[in-house]
Protein backbone atom coordinates (compact mmCIF):
# COMPACT_ATOMS: atom_id res chain seq x y z
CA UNK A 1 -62.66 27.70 -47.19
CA UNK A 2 -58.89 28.21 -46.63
CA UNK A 3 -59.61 28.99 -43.26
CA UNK A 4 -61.65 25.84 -42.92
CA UNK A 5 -58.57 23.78 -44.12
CA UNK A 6 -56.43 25.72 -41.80
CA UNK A 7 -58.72 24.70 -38.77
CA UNK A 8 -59.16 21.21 -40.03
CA UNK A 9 -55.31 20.86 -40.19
CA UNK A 10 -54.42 22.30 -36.76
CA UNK A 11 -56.83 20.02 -35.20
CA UNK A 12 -55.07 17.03 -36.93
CA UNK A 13 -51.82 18.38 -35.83
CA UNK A 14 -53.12 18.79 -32.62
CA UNK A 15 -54.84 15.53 -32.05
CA UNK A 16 -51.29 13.78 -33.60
CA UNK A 17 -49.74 15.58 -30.78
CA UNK A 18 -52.36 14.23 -28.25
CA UNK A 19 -51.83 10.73 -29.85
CA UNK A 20 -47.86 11.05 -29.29
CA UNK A 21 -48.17 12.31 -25.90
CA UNK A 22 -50.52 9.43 -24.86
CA UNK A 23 -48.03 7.05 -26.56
CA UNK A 24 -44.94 8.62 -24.37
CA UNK A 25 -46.40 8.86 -21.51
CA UNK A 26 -48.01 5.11 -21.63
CA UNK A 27 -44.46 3.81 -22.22
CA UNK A 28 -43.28 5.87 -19.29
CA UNK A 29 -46.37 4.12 -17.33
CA UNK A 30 -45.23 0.97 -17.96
CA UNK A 31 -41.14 1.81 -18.29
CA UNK A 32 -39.92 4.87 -15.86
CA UNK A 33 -42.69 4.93 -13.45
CA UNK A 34 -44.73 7.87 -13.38
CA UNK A 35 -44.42 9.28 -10.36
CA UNK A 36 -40.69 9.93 -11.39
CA UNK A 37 -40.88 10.78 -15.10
CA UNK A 38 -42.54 14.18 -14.40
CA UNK A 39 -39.33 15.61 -12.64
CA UNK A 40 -37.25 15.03 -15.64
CA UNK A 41 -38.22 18.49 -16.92
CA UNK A 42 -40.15 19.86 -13.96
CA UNK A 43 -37.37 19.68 -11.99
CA UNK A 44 -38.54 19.67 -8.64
CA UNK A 45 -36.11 17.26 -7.18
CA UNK A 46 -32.67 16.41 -7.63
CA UNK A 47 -33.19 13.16 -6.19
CA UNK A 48 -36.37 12.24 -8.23
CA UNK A 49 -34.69 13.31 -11.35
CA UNK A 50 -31.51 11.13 -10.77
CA UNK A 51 -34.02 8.06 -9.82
CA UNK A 52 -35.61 8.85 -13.03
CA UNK A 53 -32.73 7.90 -15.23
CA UNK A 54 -31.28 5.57 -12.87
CA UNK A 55 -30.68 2.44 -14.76
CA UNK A 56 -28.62 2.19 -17.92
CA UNK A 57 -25.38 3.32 -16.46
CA UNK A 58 -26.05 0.98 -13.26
CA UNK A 59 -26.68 -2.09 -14.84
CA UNK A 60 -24.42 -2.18 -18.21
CA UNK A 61 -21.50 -1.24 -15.70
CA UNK A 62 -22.24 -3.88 -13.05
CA UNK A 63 -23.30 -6.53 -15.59
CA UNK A 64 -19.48 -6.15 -16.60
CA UNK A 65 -18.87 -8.08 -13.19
CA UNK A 66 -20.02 -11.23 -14.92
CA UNK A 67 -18.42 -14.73 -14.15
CA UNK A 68 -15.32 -14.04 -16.88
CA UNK A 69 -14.61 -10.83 -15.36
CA UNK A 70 -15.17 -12.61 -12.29
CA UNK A 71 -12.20 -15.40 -13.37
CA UNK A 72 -10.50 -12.87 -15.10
CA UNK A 73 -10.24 -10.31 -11.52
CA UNK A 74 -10.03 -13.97 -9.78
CA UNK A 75 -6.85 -14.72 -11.56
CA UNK A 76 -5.34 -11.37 -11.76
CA UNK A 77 -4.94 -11.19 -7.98
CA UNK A 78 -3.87 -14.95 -8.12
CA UNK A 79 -1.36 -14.78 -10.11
CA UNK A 80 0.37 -11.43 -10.14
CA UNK A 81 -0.98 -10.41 -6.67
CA UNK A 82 -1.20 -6.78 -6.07
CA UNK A 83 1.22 -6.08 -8.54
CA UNK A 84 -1.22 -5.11 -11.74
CA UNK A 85 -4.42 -4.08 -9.95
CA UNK A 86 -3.70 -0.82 -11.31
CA UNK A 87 -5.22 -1.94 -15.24
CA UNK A 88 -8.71 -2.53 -13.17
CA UNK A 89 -8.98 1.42 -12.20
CA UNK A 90 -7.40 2.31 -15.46
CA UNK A 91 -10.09 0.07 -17.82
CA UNK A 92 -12.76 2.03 -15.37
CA UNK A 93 -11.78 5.22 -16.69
CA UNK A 94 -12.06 3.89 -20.31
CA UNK A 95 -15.56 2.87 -18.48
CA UNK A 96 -16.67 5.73 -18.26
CA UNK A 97 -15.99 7.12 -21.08
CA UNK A 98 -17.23 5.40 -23.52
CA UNK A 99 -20.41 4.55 -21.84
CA UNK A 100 -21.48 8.26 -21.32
CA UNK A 101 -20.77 8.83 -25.22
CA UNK A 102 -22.82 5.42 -26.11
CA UNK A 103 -25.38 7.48 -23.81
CA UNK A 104 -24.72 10.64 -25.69
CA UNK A 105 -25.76 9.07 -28.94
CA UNK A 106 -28.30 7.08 -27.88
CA UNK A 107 -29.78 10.07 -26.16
CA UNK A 108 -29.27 12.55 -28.76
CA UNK A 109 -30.24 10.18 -31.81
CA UNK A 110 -33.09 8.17 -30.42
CA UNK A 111 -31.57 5.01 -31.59
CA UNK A 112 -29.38 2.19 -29.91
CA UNK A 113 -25.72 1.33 -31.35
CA UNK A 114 -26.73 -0.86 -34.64
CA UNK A 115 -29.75 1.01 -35.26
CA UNK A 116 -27.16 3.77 -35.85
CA UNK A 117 -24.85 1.67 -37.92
CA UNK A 118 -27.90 1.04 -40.16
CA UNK A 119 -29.26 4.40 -40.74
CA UNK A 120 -25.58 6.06 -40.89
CA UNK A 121 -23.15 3.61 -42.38
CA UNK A 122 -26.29 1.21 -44.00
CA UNK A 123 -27.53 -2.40 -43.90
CA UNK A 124 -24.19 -3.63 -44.62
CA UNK A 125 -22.68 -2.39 -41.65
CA UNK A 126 -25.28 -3.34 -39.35
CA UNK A 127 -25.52 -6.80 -40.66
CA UNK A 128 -21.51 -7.15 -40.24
CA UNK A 129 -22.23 -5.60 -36.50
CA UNK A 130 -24.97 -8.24 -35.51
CA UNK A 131 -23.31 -11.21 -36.65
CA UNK A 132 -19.81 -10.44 -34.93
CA UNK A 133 -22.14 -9.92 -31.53
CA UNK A 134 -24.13 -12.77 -32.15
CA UNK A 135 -21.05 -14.72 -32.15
CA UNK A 136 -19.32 -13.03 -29.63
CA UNK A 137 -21.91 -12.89 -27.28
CA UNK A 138 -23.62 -16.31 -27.73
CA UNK A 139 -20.21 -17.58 -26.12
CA UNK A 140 -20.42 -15.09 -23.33
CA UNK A 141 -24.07 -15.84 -22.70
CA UNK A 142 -22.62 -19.61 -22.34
CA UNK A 143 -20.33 -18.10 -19.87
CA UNK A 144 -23.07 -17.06 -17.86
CA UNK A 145 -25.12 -19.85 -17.42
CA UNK A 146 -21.74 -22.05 -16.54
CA UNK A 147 -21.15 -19.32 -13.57
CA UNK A 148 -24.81 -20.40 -12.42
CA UNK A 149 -24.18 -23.90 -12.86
CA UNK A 150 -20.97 -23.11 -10.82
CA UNK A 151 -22.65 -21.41 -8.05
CA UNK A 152 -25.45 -23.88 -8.09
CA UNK A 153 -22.35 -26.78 -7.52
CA UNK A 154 -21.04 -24.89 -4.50
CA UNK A 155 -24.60 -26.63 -2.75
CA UNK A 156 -24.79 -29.42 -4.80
CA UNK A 157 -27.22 -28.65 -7.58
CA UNK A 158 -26.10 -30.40 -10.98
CA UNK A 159 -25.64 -28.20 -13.98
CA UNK A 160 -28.67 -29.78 -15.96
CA UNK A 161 -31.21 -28.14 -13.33
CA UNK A 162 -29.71 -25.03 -12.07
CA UNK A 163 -29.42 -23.64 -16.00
CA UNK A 164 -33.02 -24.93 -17.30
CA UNK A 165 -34.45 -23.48 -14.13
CA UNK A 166 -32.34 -19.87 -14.32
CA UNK A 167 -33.18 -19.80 -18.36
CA UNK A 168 -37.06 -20.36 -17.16
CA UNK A 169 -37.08 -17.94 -14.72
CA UNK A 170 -35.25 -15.45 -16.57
CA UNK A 171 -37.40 -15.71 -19.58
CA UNK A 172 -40.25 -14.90 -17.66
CA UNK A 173 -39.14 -11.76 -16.12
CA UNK A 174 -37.92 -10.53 -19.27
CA UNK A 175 -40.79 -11.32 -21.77
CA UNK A 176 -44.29 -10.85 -19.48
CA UNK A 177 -42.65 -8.17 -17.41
CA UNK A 178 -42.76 -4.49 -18.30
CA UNK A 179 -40.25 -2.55 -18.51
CA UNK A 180 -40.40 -0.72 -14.84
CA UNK A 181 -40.46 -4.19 -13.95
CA UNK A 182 -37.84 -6.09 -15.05
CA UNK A 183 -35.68 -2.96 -14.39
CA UNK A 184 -36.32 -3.52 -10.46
CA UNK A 185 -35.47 -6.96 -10.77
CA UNK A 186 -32.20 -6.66 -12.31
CA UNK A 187 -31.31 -3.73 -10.09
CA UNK A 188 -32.26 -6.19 -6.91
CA UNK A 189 -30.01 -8.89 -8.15
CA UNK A 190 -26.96 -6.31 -9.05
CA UNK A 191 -27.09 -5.85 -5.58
CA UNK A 192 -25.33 -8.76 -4.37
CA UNK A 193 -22.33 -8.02 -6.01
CA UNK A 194 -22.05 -6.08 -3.09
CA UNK A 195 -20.70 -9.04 -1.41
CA UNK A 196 -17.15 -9.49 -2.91
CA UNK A 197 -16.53 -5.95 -1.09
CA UNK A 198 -17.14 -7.78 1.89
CA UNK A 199 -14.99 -10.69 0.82
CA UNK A 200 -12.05 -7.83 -0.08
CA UNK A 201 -12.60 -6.86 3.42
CA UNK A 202 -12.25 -10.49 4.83
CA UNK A 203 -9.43 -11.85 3.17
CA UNK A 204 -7.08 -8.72 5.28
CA UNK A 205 -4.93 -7.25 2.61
CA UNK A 206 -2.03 -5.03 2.86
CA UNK A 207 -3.93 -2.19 2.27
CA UNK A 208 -0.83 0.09 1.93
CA UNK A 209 0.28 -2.60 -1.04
CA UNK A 210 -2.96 -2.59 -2.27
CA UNK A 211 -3.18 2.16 -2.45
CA UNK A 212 0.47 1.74 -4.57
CA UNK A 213 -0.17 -0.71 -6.83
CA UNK A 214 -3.82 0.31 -7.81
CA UNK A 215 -2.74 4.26 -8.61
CA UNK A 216 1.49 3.40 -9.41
CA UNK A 217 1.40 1.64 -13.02
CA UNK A 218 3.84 -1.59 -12.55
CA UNK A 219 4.48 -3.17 -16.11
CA UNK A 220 4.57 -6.86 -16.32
CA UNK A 221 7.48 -8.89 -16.41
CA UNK A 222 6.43 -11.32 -18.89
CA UNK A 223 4.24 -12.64 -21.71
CA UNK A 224 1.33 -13.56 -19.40
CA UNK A 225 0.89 -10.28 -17.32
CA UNK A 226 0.18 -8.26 -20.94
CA UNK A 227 -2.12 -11.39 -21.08
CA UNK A 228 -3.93 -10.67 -18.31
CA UNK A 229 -4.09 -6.57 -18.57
CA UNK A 230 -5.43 -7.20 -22.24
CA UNK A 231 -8.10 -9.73 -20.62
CA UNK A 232 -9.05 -7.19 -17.44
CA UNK A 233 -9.41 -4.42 -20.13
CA UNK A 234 -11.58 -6.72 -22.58
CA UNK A 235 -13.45 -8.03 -20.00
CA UNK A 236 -14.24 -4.52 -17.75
CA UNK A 237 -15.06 -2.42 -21.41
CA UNK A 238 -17.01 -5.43 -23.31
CA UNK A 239 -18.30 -4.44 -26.74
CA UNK A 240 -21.93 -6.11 -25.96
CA UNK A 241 -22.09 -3.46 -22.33
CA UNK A 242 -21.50 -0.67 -24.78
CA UNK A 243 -24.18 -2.15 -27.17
CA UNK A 244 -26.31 -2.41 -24.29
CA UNK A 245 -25.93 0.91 -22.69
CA UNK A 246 -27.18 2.32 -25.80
CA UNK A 247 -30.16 0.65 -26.74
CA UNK A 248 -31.38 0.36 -23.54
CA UNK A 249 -30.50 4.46 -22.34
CA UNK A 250 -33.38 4.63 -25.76
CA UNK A 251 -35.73 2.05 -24.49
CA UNK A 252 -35.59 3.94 -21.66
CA UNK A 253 -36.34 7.57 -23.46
CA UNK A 254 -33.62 8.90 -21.65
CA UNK A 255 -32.98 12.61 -23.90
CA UNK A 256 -30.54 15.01 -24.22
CA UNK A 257 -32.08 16.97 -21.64
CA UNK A 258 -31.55 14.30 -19.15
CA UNK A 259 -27.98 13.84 -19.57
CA UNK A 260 -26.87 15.69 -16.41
CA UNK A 261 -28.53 13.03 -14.46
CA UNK A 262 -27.64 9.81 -16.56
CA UNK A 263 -23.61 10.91 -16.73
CA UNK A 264 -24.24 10.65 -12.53
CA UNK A 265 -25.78 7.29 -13.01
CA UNK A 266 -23.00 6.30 -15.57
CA UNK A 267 -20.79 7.14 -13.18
CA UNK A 268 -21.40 5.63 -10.03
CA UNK A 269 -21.99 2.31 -12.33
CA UNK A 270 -18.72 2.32 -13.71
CA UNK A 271 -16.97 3.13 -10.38
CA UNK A 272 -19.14 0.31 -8.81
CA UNK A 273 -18.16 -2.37 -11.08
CA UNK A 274 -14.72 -1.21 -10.70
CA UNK A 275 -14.60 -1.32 -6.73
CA UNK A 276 -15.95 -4.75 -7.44
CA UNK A 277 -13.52 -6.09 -9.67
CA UNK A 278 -10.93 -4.73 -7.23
CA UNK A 279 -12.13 -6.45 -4.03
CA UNK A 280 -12.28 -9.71 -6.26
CA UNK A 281 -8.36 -9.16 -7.25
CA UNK A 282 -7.57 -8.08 -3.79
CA UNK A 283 -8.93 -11.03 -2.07
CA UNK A 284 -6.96 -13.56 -4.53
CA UNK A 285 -4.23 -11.71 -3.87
CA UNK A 286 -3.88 -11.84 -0.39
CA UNK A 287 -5.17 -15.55 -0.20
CA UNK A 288 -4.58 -17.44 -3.16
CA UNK A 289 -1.56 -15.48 -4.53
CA UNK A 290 0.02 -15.54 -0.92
CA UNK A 291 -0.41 -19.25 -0.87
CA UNK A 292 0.76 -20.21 -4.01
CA UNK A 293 -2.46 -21.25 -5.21
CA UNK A 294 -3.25 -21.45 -9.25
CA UNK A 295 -7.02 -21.28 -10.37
CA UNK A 296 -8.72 -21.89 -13.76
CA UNK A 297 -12.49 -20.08 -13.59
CA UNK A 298 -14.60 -18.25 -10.42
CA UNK A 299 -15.88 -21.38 -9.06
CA UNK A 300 -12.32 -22.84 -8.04
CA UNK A 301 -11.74 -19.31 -6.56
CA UNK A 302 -14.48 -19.69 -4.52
CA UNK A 303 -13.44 -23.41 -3.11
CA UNK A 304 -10.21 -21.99 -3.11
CA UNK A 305 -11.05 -19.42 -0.79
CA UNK A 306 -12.25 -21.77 2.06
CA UNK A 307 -9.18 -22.83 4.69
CA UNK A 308 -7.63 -19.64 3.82
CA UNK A 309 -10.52 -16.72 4.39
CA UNK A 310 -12.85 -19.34 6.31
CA UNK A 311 -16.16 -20.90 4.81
CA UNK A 312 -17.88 -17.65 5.34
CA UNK A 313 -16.08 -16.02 2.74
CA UNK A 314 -16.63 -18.76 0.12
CA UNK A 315 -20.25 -18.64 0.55
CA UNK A 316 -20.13 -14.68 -0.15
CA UNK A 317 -17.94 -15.43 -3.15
CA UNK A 318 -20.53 -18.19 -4.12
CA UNK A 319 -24.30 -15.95 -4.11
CA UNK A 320 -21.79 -12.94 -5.86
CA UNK A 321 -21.15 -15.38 -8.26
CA UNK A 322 -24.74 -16.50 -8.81
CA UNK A 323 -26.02 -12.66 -8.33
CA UNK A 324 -23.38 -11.92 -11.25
CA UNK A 325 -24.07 -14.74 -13.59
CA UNK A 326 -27.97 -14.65 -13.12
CA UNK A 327 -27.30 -10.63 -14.02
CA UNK A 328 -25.44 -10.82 -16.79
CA UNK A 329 -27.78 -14.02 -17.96
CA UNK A 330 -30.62 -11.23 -18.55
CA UNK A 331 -28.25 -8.33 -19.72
CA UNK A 332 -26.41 -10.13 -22.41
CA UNK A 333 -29.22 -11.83 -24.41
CA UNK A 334 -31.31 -8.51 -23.59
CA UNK A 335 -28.16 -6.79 -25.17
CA UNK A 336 -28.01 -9.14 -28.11
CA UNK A 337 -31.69 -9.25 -28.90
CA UNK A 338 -31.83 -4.96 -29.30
CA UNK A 339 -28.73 -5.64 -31.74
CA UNK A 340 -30.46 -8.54 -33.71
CA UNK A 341 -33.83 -6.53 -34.08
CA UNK A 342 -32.26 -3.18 -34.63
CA UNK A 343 -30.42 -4.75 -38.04
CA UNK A 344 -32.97 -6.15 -39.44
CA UNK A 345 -34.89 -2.78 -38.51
CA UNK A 346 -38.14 -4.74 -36.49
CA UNK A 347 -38.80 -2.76 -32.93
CA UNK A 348 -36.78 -3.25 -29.80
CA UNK A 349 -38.09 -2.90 -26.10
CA UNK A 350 -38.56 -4.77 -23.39
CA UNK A 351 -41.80 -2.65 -23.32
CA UNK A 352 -43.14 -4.39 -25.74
CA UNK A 353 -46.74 -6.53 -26.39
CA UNK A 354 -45.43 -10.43 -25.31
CA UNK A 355 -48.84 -11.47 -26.25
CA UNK A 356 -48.31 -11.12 -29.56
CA UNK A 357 -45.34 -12.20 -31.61
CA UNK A 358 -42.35 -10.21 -31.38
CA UNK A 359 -39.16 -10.67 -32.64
CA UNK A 360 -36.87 -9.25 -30.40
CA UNK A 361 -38.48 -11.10 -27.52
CA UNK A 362 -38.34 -14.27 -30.22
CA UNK A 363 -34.01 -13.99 -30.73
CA UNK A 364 -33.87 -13.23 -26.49
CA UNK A 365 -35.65 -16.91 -25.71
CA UNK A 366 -34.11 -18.55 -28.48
CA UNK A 367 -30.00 -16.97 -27.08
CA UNK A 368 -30.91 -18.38 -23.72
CA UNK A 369 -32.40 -21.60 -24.57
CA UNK A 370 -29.56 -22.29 -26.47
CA UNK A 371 -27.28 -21.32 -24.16
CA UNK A 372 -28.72 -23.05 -21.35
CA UNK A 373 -29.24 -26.24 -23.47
CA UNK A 374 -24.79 -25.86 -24.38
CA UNK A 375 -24.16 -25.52 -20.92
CA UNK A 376 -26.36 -28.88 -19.17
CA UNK A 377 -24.61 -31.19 -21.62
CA UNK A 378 -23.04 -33.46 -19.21
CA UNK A 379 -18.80 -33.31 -20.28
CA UNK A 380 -19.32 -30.30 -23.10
CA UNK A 381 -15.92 -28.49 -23.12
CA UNK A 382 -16.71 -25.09 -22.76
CA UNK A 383 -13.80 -23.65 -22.88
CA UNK A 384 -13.26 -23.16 -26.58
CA UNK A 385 -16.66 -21.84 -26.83
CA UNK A 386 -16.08 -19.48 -24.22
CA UNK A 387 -12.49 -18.19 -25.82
CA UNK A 388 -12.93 -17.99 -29.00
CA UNK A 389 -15.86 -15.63 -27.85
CA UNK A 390 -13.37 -13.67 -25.86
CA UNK A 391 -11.40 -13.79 -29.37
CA UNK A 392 -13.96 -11.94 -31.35
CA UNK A 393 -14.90 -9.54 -28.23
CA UNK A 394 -10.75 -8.62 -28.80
CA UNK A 395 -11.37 -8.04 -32.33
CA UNK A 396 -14.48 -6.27 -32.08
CA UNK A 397 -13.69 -3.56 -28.96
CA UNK A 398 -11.50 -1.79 -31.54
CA UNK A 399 -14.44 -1.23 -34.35
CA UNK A 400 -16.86 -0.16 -31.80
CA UNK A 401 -15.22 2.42 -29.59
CA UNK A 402 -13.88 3.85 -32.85
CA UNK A 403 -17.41 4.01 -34.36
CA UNK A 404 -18.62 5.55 -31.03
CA UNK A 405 -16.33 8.46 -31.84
CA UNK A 406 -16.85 8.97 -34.91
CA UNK A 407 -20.68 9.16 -34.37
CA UNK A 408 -20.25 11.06 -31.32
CA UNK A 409 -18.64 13.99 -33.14
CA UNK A 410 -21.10 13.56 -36.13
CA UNK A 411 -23.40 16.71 -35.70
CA UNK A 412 -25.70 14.87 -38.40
CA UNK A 413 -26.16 12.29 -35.96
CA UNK A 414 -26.15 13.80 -32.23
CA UNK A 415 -26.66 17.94 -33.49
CA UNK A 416 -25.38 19.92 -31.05
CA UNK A 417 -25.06 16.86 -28.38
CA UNK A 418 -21.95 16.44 -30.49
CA UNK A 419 -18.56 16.01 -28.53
CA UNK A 420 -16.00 19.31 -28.24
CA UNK A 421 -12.45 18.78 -29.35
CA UNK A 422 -11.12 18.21 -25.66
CA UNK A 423 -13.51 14.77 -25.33
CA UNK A 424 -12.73 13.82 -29.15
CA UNK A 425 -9.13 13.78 -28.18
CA UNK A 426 -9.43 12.11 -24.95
CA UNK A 427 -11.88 9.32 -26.93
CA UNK A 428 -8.68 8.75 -29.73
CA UNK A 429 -5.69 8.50 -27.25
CA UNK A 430 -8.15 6.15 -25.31
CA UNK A 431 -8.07 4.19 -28.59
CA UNK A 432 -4.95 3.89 -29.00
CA UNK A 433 -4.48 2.51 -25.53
CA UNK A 434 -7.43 0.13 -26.11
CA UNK A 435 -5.91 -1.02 -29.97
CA UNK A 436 -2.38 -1.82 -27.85
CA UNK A 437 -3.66 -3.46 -25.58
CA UNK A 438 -5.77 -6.08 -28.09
CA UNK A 439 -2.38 -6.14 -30.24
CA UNK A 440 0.23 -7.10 -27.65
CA UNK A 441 -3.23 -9.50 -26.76
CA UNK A 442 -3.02 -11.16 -30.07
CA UNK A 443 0.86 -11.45 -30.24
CA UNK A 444 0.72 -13.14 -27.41
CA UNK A 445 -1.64 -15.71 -28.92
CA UNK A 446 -0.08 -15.70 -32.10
CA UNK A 447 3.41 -16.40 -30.86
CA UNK A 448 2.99 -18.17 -27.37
């Protein structure tokens, strides 16, 4: 008889094993692909294995290029020409770092950024996390359908089509596509951010100017260049990319075991999006700053750039700018929906069942209706919106890359994925840096 219960047990344990595999490798079906999840441990092929994780790193980085970094980059190079483009390769070290430890945790805990809050630090936390990213990222999401509307007014398309139709066609991708799926189509449109390399390349910088002052640290001279370091910081390390990176490095079963891939992935993301927000200062700089030309968001940049880098470059400036703001029009309300359904502890994928009702794909439609709805009211001043978001995204970068350390050396949490002393350091004098930055930030709103 015992050995009967033995028997019966092991072929319960063995069939739940069966079940779990089926279950994994369905989601890697619909997410990973399968012709590319195999090499992950098989390890076959360098290249297969890289295009295996490819993805989180990629797309949180590049999504960073959105149409405030865009203005922000735009008016860094306008204003202070060459002279501080050394913050944008600085903020992509800080890149870097924090988005391979969000990986790290993510990886090593099987559980996105408030999921963590929640099970570590309790529903108190998490609820304090979601509601200062719903609020910060609502405004951000506004942000992004205003770049469309932007772009769409470079070929005269008003504002209350080009966001209704972008919200539509977003929504679709995102809610009856599968994962693999609306991967592909994000990575396609990341790919036209491509084209403000180009415009770098057009607008014919001093390129010697351009070496010094992006590796020699210049300080600023007065209260609006620590404005606009703070902003190029905030805006290249946003708190909702390192939200996103996480949950979606889970959705995306990336492991610990993977990790040598994803830190390559991580990486070329991070240096991408800073390359890009280079070329974007570096072309202002050379045109706009050289002219004496003052700008207020991306789309003047791009009129801007017209009698002084020739029509071609505007319309380069102009599908970056849509490619950006359609990008970050997915990301952000894909970012903010794993947050929403992670506190309140309901499941969060984009691998989901859309034909029945789920809530994470319930808060994504709901962020981008109501952001495209904001944005088409004829005369709305989005400004305020817009920065006050930028406000909370100042107070919140502190809290989360200081969490991300803290669970990052938390063996409970990651086990041995947990960071060495060396990286622990690095993460705290990175920091400090970041917690200056905000502060001389704030003084300068406080006493301006």
């Amino acid at each position: 008889m015992p050995h009967h219960h033995s028997a019966q047990n092991s072929a319960r344990t063995h069939a739940k094993r069966r079940t779990e595999q089926g279950v994994f490798i369905h989601h890697h079906k619909r997410g990973i692909s399968a012709q590319f999840a195999r090499f992950r441990t098989a390890g076959t092929s360098w290249l297969a294995a890289f295009l295996a994780v490819l993805g989180p790193g990629l797309l949180a980085g590049l999504s960073d290029d959105d149409p405030a970094g865009i203005t922000t980059y735009s008016v860094l190079g306008t204003d202070f020409g060459y002279r501080l483009l050394w913050i944008i390769p600085a903020s992509t070290i800080l890149l870097v770092q924090f988005h391979m430890m969000a990986v790290r945790i993510g990886a090593a805990s099987g559980m996105g950024f408030v999921a963590v809050i929640r099970h570590h630090w309790g529903r108190a936390w998490a609820y304090f996390a979601v509601i200062g990213l719903l609020f910060a990222n609502f405004g951000t999401i506004c942000a992004e359908y205003a770049g469309i509307s932007a772009a769409g007014s470079l070929i005269g398309i008003p504002a209350w089509i080009s966001s209704p139709l972008a919200a539509i066609l977003i929504s679709l991708v995102v809610v009856l596509g599968s994962f693999h799926r609306i991967e592909r189509v994000l990575l396609l449109i990341s790919s036209t951010l491509a084209l403000y390399i180009i415009d770098g390349i057009l607008a014919a910088p001093d390129w010697s100017a351009v070496w010094h002052y992006s590796i020699v640290p210049h300080m600023p001279t007065d209260q609006l260049g620590w404005v606009a370091i703070a902003a190029t910081l905030g805006t290249t390390l946003a708190p909702w990319g390192l939200a996103f990176i996480q949950s979606y490095a889970v959705d995306k079963k990336i492991t610990v075991a993977n990790l040598r891939w994803e830190r390559v992935d991580v990486l070329i993301g991070s240096l991408l999006t800073g390359l890009i927000g280079l070329a974007i200062a570096v072309a202002c700089a050379a045109t706009l700053n050289r002219s004496g030309i003052h700008i207020k968001d991306a789309g003047d940049a791009a009129l801007a750039l017209r009698p002084l880098a020739g029509s071609f470059a505007t319309v380069l400036f102009g599908v970056g700018l849509l490619g950006a703001s359609l990008l970050a029009a997915a990301v952000v309300p894909i970012a903010t929906a794993y947050s929403i359904a992670e506190g309140i502890g309901a499941p969060a994928s984009l691998d989901l069942d859309s034909r029945r009702f789920q809530f994470f794909y319930a808060a994504f439609i709901g962020l981008t209706v109501a952001a495209a709805s904001v944005v088409s009211i004829p005369g709305l001043p989005l400004i305020p919106l817009i920065y006050s978001s930028q406000v909370i995204n100042a107070v919140l970068l502190p809290l989360h890359v200081i969490a991300l350390v803290l669970l990052a050396r938390n063996q409970k949490i990651v086990g041995e994925a947990r960071i060495n002393f060396p990286t622990q350091l690095a993460g705290w004098v990175s920091v400090a840096l970041i917690v200056a930055c905000v502060a001389a930030l704030t003084w300068s709103w406080l006493f301006k």
